[in-house]
PDB file of N, CA and C in Angstrom:
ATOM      1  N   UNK A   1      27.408 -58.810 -64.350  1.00  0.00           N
ATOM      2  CA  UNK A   1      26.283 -58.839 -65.252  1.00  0.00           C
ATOM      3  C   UNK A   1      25.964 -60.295 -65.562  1.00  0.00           C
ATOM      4  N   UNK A   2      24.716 -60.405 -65.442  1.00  0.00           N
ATOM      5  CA  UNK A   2      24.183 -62.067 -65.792  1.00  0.00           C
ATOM      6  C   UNK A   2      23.541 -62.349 -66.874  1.00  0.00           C
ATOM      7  N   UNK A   3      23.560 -63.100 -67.976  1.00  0.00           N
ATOM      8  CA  UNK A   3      22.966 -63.023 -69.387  1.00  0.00           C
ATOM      9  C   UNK A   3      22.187 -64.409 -69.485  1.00  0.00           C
ATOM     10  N   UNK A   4      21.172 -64.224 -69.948  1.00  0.00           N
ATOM     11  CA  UNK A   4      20.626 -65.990 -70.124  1.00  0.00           C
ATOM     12  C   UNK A   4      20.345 -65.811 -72.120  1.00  0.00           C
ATOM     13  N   UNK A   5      21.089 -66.832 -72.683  1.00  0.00           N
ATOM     14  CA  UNK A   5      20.861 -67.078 -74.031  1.00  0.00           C
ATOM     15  C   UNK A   5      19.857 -68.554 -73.858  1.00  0.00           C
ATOM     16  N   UNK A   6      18.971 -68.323 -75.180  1.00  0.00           N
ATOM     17  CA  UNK A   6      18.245 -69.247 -75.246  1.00  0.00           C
ATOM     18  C   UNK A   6      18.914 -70.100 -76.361  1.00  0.00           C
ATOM     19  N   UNK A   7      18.237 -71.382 -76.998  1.00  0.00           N
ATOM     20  CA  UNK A   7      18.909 -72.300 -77.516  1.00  0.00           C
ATOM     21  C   UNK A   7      18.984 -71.510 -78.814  1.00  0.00           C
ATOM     22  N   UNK A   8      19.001 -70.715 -79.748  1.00  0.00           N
ATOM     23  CA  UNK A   8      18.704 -70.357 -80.626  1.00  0.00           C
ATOM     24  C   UNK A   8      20.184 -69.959 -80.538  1.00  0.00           C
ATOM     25  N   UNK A   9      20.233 -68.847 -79.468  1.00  0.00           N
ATOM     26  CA  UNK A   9      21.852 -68.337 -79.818  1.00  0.00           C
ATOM     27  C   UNK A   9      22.658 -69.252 -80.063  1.00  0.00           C
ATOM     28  N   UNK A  10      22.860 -70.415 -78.758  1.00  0.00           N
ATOM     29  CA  UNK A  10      23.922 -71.326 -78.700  1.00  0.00           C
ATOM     30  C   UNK A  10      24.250 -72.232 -79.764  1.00  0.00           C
ATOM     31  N   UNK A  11      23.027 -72.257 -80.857  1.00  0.00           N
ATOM     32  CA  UNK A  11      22.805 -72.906 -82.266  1.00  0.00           C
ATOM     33  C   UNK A  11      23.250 -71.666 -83.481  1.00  0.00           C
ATOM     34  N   UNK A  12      23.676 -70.332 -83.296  1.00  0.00           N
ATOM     35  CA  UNK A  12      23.450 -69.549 -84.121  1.00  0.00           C
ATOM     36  C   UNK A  12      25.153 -69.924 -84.603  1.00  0.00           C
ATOM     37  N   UNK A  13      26.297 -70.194 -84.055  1.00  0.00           N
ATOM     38  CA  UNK A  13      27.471 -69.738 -85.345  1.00  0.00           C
ATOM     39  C   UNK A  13      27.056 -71.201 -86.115  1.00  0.00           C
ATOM     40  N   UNK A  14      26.111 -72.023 -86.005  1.00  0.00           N
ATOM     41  CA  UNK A  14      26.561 -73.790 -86.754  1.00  0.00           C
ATOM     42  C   UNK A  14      25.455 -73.103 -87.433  1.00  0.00           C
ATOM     43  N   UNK A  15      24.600 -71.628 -88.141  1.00  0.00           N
ATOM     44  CA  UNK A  15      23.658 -71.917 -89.082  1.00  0.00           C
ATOM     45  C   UNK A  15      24.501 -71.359 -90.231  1.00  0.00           C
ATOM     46  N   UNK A  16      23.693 -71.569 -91.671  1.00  0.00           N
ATOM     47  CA  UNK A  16      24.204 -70.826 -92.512  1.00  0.00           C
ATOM     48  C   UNK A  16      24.789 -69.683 -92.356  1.00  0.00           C
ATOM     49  N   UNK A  17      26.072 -69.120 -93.081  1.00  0.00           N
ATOM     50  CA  UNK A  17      26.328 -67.460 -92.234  1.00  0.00           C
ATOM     51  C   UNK A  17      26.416 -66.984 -93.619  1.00  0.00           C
ATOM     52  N   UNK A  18      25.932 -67.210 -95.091  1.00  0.00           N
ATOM     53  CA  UNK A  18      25.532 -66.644 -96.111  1.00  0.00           C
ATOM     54  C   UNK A  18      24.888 -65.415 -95.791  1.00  0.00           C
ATOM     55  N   UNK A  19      23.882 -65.258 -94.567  1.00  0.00           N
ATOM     56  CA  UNK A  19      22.820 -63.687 -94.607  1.00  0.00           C
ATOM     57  C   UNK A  19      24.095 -63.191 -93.437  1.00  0.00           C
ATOM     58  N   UNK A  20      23.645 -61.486 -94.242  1.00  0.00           N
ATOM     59  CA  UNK A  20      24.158 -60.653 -93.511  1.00  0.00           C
ATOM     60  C   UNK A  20      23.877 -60.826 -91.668  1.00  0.00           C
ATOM     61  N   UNK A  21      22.925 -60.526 -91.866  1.00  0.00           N
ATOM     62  CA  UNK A  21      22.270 -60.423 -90.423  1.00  0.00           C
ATOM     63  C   UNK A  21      22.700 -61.794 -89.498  1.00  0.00           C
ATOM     64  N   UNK A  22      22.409 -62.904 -90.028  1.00  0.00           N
ATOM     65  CA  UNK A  22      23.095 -64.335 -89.124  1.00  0.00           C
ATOM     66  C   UNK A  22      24.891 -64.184 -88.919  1.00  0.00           C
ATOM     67  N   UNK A  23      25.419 -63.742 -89.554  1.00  0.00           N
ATOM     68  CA  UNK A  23      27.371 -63.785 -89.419  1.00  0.00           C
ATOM     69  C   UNK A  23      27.041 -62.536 -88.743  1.00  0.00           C
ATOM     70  N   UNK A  24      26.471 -60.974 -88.568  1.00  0.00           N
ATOM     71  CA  UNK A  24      26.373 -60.318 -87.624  1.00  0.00           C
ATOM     72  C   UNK A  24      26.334 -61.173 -86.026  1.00  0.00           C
ATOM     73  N   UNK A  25      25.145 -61.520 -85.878  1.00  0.00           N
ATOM     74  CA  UNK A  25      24.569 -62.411 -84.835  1.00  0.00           C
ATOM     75  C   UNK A  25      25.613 -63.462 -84.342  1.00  0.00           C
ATOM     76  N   UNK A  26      26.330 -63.743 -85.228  1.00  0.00           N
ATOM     77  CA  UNK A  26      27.210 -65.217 -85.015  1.00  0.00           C
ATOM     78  C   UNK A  26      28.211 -64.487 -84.573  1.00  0.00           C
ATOM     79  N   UNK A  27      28.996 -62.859 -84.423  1.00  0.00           N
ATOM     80  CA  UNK A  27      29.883 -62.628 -84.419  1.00  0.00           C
ATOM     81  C   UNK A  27      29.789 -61.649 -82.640  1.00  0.00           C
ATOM     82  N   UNK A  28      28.457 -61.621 -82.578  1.00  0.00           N
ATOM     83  CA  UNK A  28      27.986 -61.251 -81.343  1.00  0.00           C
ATOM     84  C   UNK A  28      28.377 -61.841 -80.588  1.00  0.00           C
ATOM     85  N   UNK A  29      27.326 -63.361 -80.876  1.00  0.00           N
ATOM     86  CA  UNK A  29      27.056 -64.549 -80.006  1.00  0.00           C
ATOM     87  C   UNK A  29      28.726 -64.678 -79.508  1.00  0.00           C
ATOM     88  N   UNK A  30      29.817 -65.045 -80.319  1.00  0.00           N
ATOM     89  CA  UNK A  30      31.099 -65.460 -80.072  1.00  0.00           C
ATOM     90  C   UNK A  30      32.501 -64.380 -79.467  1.00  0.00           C
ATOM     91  N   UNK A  31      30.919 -62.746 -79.363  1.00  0.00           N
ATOM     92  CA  UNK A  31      32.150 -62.086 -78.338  1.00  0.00           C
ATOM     93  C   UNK A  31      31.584 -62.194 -76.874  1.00  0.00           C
ATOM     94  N   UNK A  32      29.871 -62.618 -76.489  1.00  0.00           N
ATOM     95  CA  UNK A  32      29.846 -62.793 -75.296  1.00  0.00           C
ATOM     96  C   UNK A  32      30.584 -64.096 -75.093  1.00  0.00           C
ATOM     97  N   UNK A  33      30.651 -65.090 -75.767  1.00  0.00           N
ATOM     98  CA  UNK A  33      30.886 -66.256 -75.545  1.00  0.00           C
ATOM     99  C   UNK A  33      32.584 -66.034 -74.360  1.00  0.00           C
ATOM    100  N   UNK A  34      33.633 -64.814 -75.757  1.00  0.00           N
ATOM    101  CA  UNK A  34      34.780 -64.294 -75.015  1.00  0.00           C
ATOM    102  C   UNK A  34      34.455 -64.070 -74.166  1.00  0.00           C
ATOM    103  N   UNK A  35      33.379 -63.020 -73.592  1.00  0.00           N
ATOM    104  CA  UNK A  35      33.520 -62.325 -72.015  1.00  0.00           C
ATOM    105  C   UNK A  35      32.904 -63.043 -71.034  1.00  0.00           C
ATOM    106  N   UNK A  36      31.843 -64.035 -71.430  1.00  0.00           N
ATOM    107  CA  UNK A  36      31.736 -65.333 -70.081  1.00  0.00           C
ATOM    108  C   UNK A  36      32.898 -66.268 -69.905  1.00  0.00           C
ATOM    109  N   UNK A  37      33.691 -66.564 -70.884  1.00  0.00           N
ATOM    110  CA  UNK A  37      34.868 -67.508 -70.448  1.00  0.00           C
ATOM    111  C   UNK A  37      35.783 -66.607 -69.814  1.00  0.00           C
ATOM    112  N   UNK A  38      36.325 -65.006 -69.714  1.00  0.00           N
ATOM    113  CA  UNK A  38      37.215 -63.748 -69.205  1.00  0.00           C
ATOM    114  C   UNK A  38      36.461 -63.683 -67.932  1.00  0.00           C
ATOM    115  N   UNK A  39      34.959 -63.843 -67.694  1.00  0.00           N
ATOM    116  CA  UNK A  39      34.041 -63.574 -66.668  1.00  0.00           C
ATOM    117  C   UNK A  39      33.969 -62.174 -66.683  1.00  0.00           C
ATOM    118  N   UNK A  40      33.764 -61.712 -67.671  1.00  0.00           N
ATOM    119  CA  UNK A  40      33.152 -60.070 -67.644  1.00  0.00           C
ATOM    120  C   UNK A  40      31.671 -60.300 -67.600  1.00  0.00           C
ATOM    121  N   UNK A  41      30.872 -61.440 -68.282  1.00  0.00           N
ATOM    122  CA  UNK A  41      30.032 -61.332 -67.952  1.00  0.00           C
ATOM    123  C   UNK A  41      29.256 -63.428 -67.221  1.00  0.00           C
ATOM    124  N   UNK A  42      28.101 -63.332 -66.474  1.00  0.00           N
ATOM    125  CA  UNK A  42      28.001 -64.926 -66.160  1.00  0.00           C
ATOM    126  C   UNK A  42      26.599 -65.290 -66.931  1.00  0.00           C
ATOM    127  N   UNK A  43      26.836 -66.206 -67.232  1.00  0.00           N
ATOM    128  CA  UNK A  43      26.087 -66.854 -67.965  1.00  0.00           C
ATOM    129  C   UNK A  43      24.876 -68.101 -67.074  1.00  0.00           C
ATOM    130  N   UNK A  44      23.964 -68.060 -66.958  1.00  0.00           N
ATOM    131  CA  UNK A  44      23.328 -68.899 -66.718  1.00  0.00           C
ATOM    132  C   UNK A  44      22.600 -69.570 -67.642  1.00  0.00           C
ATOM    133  N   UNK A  45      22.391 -70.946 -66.746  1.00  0.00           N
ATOM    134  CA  UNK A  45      21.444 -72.490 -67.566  1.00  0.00           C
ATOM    135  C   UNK A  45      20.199 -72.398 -67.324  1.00  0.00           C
ATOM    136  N   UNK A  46      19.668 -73.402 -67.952  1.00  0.00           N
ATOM    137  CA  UNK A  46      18.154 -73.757 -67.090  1.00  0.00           C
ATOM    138  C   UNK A  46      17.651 -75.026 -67.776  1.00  0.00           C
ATOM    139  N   UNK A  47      17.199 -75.921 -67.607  1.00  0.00           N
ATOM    140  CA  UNK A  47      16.499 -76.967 -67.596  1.00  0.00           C
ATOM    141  C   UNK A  47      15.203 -76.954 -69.091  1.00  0.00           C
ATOM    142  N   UNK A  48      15.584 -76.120 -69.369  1.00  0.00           N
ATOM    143  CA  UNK A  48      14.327 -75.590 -70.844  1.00  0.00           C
ATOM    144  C   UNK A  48      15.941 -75.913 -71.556  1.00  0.00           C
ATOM    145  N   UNK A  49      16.958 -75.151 -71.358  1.00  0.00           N
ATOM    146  CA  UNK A  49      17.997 -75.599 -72.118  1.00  0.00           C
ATOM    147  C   UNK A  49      18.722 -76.662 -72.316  1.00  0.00           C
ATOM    148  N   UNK A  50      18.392 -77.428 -70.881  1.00  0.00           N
ATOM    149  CA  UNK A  50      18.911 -78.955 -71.297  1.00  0.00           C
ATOM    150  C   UNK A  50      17.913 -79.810 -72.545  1.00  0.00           C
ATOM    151  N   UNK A  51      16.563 -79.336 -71.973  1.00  0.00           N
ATOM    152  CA  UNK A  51      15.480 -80.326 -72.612  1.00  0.00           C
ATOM    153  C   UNK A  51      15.741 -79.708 -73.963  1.00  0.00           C
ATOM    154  N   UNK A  52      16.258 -78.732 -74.664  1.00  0.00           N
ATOM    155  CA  UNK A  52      16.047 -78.217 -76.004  1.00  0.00           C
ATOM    156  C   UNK A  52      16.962 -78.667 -76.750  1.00  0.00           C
ATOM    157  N   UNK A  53      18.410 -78.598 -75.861  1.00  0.00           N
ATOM    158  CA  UNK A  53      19.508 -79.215 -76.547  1.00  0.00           C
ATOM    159  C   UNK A  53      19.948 -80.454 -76.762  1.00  0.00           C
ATOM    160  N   UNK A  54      19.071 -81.177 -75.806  1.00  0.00           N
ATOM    161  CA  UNK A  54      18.895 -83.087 -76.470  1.00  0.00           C
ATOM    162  C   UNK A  54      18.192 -83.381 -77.333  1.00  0.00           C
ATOM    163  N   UNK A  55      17.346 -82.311 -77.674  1.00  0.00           N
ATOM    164  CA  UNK A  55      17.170 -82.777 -79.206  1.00  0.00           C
ATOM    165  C   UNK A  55      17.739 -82.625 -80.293  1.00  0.00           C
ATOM    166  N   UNK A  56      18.682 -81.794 -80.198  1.00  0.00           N
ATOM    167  CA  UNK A  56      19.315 -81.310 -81.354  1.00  0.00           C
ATOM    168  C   UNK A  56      19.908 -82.402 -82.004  1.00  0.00           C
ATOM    169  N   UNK A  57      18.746 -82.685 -83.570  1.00  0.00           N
ATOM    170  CA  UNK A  57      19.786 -83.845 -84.137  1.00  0.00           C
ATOM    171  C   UNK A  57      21.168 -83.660 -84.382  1.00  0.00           C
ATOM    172  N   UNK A  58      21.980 -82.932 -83.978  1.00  0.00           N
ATOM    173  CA  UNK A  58      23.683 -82.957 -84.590  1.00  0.00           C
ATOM    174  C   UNK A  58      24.321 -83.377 -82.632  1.00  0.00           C
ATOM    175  N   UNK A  59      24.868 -84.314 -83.010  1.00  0.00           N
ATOM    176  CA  UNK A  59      25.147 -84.990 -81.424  1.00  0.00           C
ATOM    177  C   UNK A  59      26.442 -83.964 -81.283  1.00  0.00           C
ATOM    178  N   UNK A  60      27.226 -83.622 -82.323  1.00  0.00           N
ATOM    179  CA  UNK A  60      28.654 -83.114 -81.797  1.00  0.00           C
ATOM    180  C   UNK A  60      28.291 -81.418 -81.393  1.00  0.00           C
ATOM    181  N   UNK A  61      27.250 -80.792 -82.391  1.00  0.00           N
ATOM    182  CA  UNK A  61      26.898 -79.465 -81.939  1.00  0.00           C
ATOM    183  C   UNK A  61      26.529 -79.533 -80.336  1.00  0.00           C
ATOM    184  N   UNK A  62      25.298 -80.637 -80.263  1.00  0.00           N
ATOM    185  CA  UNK A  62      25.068 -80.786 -79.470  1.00  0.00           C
ATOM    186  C   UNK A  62      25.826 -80.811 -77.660  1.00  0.00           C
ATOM    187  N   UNK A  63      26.588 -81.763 -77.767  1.00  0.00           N
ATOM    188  CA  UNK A  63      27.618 -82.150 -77.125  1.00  0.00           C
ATOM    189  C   UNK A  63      28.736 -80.583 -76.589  1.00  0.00           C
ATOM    190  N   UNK A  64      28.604 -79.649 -77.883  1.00  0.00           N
ATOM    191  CA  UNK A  64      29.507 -78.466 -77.968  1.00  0.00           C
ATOM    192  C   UNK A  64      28.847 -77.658 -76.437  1.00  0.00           C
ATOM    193  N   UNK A  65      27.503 -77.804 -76.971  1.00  0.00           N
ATOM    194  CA  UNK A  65      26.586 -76.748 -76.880  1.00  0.00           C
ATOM    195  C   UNK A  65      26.442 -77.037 -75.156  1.00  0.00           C
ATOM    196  N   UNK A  66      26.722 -78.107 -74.731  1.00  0.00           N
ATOM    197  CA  UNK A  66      26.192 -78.553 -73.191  1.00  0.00           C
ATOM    198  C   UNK A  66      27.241 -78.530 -72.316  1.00  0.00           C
ATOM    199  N   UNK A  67      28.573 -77.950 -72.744  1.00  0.00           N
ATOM    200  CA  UNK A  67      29.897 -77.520 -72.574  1.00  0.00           C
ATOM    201  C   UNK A  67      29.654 -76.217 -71.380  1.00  0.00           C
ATOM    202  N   UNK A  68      28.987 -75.500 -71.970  1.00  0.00           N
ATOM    203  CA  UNK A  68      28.255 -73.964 -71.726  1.00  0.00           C
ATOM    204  C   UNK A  68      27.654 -74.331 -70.081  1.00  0.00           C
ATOM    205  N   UNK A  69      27.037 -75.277 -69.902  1.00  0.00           N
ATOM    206  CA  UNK A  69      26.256 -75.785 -68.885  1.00  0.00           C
ATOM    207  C   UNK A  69      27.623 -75.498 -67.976  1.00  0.00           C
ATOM    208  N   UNK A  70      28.444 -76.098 -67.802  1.00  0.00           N
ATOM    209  CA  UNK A  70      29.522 -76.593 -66.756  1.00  0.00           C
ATOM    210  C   UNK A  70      29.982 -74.976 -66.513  1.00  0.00           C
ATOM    211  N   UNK A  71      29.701 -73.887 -67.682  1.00  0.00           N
ATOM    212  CA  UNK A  71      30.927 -72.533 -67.104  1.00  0.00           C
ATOM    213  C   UNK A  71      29.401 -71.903 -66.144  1.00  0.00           C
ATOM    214  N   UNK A  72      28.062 -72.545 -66.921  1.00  0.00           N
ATOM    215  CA  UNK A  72      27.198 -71.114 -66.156  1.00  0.00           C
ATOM    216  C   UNK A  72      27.267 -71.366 -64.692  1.00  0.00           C
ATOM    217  N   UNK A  73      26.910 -70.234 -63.785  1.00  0.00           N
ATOM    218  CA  UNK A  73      26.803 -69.620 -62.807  1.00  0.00           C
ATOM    219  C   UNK A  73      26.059 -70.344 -61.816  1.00  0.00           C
ATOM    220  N   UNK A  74      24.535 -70.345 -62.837  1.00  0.00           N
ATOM    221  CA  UNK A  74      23.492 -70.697 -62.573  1.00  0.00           C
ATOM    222  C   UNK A  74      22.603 -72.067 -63.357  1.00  0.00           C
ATOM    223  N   UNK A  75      21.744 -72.737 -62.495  1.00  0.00           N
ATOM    224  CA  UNK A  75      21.167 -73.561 -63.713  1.00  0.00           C
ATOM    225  C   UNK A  75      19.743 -74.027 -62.664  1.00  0.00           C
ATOM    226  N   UNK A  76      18.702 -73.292 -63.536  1.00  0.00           N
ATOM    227  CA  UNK A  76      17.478 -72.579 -63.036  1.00  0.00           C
ATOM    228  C   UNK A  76      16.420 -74.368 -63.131  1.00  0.00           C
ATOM    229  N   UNK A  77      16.239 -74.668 -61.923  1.00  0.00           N
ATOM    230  CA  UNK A  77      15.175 -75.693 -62.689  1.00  0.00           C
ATOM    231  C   UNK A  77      13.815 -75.389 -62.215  1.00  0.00           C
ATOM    232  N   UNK A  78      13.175 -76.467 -63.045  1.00  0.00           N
ATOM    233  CA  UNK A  78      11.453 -76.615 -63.003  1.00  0.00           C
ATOM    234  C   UNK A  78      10.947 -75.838 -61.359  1.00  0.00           C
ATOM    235  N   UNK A  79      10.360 -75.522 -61.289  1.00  0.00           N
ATOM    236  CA  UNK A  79       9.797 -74.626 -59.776  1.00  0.00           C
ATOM    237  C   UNK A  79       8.454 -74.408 -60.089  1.00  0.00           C
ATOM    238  N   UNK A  80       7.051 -74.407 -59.117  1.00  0.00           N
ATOM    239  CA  UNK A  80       6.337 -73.192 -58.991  1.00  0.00           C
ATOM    240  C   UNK A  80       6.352 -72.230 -59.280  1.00  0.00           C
ATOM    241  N   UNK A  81       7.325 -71.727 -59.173  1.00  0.00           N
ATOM    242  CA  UNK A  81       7.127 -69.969 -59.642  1.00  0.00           C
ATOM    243  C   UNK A  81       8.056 -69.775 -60.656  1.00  0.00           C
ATOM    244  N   UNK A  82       8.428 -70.546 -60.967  1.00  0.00           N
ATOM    245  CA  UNK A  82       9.049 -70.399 -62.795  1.00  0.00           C
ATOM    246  C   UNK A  82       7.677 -71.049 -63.719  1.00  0.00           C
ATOM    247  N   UNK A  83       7.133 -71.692 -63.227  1.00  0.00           N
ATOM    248  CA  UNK A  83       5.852 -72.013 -63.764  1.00  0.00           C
ATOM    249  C   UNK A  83       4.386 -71.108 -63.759  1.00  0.00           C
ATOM    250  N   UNK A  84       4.656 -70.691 -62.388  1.00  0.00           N
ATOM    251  CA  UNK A  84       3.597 -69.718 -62.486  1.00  0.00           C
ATOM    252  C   UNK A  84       3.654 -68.311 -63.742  1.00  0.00           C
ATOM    253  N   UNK A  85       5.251 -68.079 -63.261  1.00  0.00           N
ATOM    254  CA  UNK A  85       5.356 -66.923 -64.033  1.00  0.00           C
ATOM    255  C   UNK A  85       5.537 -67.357 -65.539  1.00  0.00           C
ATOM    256  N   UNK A  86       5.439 -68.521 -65.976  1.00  0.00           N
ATOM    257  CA  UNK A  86       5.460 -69.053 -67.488  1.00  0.00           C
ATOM    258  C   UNK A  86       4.803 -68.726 -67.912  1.00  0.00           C
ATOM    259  N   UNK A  87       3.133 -69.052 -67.224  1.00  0.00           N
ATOM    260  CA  UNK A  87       2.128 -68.801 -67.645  1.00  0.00           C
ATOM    261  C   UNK A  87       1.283 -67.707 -67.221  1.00  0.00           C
ATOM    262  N   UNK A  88       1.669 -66.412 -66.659  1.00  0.00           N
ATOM    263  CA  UNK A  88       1.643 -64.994 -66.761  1.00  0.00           C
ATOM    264  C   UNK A  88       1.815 -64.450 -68.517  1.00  0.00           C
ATOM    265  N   UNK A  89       3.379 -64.721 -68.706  1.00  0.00           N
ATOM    266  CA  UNK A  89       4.258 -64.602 -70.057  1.00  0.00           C
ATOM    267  C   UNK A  89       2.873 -65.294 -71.417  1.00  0.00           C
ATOM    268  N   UNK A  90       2.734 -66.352 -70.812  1.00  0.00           N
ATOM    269  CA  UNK A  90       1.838 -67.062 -72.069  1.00  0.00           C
ATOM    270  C   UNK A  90       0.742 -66.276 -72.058  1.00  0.00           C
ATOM    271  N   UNK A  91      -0.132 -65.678 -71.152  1.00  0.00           N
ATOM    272  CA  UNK A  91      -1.340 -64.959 -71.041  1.00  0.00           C
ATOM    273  C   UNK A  91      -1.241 -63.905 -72.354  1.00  0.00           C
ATOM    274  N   UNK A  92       0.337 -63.224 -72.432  1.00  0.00           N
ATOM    275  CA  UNK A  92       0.365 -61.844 -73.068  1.00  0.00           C
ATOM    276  C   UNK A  92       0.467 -62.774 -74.466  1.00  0.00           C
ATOM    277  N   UNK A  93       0.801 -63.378 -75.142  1.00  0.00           N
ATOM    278  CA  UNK A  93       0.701 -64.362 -76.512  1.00  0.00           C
ATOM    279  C   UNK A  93       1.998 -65.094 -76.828  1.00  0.00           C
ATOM    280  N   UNK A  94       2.918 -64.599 -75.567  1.00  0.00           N
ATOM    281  CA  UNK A  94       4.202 -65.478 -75.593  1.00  0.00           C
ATOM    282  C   UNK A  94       3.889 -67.048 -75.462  1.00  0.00           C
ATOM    283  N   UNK A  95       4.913 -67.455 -76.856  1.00  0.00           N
ATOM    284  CA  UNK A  95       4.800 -68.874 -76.915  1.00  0.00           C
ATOM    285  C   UNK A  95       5.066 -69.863 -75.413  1.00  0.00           C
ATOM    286  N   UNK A  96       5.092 -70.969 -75.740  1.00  0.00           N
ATOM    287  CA  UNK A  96       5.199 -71.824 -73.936  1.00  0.00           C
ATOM    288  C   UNK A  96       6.675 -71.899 -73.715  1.00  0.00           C
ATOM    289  N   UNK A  97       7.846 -72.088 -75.005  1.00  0.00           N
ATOM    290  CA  UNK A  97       9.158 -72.705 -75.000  1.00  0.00           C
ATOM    291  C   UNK A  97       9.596 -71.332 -74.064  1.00  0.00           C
ATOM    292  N   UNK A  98       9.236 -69.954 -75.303  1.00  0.00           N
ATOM    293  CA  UNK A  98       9.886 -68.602 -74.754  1.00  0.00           C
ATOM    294  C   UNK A  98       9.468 -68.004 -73.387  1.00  0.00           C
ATOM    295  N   UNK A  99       8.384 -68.641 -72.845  1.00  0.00           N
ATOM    296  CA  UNK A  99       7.844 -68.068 -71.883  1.00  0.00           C
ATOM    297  C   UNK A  99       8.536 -68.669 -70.636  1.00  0.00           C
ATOM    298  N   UNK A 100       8.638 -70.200 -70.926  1.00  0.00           N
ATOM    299  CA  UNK A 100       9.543 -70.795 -70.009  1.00  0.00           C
ATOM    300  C   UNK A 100      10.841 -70.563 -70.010  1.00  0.00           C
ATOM    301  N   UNK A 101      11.513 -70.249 -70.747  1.00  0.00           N
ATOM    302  CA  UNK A 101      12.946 -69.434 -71.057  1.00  0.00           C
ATOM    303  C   UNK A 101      13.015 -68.072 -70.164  1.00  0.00           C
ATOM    304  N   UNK A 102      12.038 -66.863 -70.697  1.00  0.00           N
ATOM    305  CA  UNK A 102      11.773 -66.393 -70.094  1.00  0.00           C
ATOM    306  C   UNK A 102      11.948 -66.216 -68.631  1.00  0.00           C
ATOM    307  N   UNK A 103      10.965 -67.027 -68.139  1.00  0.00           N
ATOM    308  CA  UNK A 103      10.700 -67.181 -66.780  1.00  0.00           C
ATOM    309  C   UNK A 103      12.221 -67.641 -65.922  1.00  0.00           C
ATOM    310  N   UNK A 104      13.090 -68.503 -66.719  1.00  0.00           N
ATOM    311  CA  UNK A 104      14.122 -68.749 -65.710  1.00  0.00           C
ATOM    312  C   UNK A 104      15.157 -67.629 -66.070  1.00  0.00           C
ATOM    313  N   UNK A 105      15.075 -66.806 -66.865  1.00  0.00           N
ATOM    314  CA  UNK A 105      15.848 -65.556 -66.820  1.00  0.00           C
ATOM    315  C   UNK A 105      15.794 -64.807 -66.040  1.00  0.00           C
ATOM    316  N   UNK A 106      14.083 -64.391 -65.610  1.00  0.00           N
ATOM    317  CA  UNK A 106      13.982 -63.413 -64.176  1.00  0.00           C
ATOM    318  C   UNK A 106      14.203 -64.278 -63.175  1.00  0.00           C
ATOM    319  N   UNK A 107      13.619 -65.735 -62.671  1.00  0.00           N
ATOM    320  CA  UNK A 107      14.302 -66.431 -61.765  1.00  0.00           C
ATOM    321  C   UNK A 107      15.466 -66.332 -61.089  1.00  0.00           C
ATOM    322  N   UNK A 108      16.653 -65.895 -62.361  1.00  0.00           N
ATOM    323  CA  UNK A 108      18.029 -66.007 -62.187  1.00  0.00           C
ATOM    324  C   UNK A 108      18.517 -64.653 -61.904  1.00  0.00           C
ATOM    325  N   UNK A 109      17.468 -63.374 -61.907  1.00  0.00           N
ATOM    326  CA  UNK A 109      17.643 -62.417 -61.931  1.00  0.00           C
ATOM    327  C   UNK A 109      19.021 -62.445 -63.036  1.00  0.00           C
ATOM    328  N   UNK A 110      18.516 -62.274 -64.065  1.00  0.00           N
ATOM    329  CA  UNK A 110      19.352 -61.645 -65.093  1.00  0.00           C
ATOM    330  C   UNK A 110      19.194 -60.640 -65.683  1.00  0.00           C
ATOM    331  N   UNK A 111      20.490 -59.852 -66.332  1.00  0.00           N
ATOM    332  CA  UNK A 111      20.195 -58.191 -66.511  1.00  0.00           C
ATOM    333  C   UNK A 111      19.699 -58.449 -68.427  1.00  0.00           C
ATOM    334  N   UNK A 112      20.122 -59.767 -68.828  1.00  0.00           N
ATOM    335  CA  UNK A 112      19.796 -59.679 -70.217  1.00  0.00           C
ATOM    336  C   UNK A 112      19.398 -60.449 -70.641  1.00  0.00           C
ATOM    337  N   UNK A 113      18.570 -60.675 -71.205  1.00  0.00           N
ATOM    338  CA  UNK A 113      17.827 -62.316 -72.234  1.00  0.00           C
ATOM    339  C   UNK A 113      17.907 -62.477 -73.606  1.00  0.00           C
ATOM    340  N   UNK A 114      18.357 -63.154 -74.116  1.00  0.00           N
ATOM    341  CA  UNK A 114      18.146 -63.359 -75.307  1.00  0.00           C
ATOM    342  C   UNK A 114      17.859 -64.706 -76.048  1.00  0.00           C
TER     343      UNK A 114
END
């Protein structure tokens, strides 16, 4: 099984975990995290995730977060047809970041996105 997380997850256990719903999410995020390092499941990259995670003002989250890069599988870059199909995704009112996220998820043929 192949999973593509977008930067949001890989940022989700460093947010507040005061709300119910975020320490849910955070407790998710850190059992796929278990089953891509076991390899129950693979994780792929993509180039929307490098460019998202150099901005992240916290250099050490940061730094955590690009760790992930070296276990995935895969690491999807810029193409034609990750572009084309970006802007398919944007047609329906998907934003440009998610659409390009998106797009390297089916690229990578993955069974899950988030």
């Amino acid at each position: 099984m192949k999973i593509y997380l977008n930067n949001c997850c890989f940022n989700r256990p460093y947010d507040d975990q005061d709300s119910l719903l975020v320490r849910i999410e955070t407790e998710v995020k850190l059992e796929i995290q278990d089953r891509v390092r076991s390899g129950m499941i693979e994780l792929v990259w993509s180039y929307m995730l490098d460019y998202e995670n150099s901005r992240n003002p916290y250099e050490e989250r940061s730094e955590e977060i690009f760790e992930w890069r070296k276990i995935a599988i895969d690491n999807i870059l810029e193409s034609e047809s990750v572009l084309i199909r970006m802007h398919g995704y944007e047609k329906t009112g998907i934003k440009s970041t998610d659409a390009l996220h998106i797009s390297c998820a089916v690229q990578a043929n993955c069974n899950y996105f988030r």
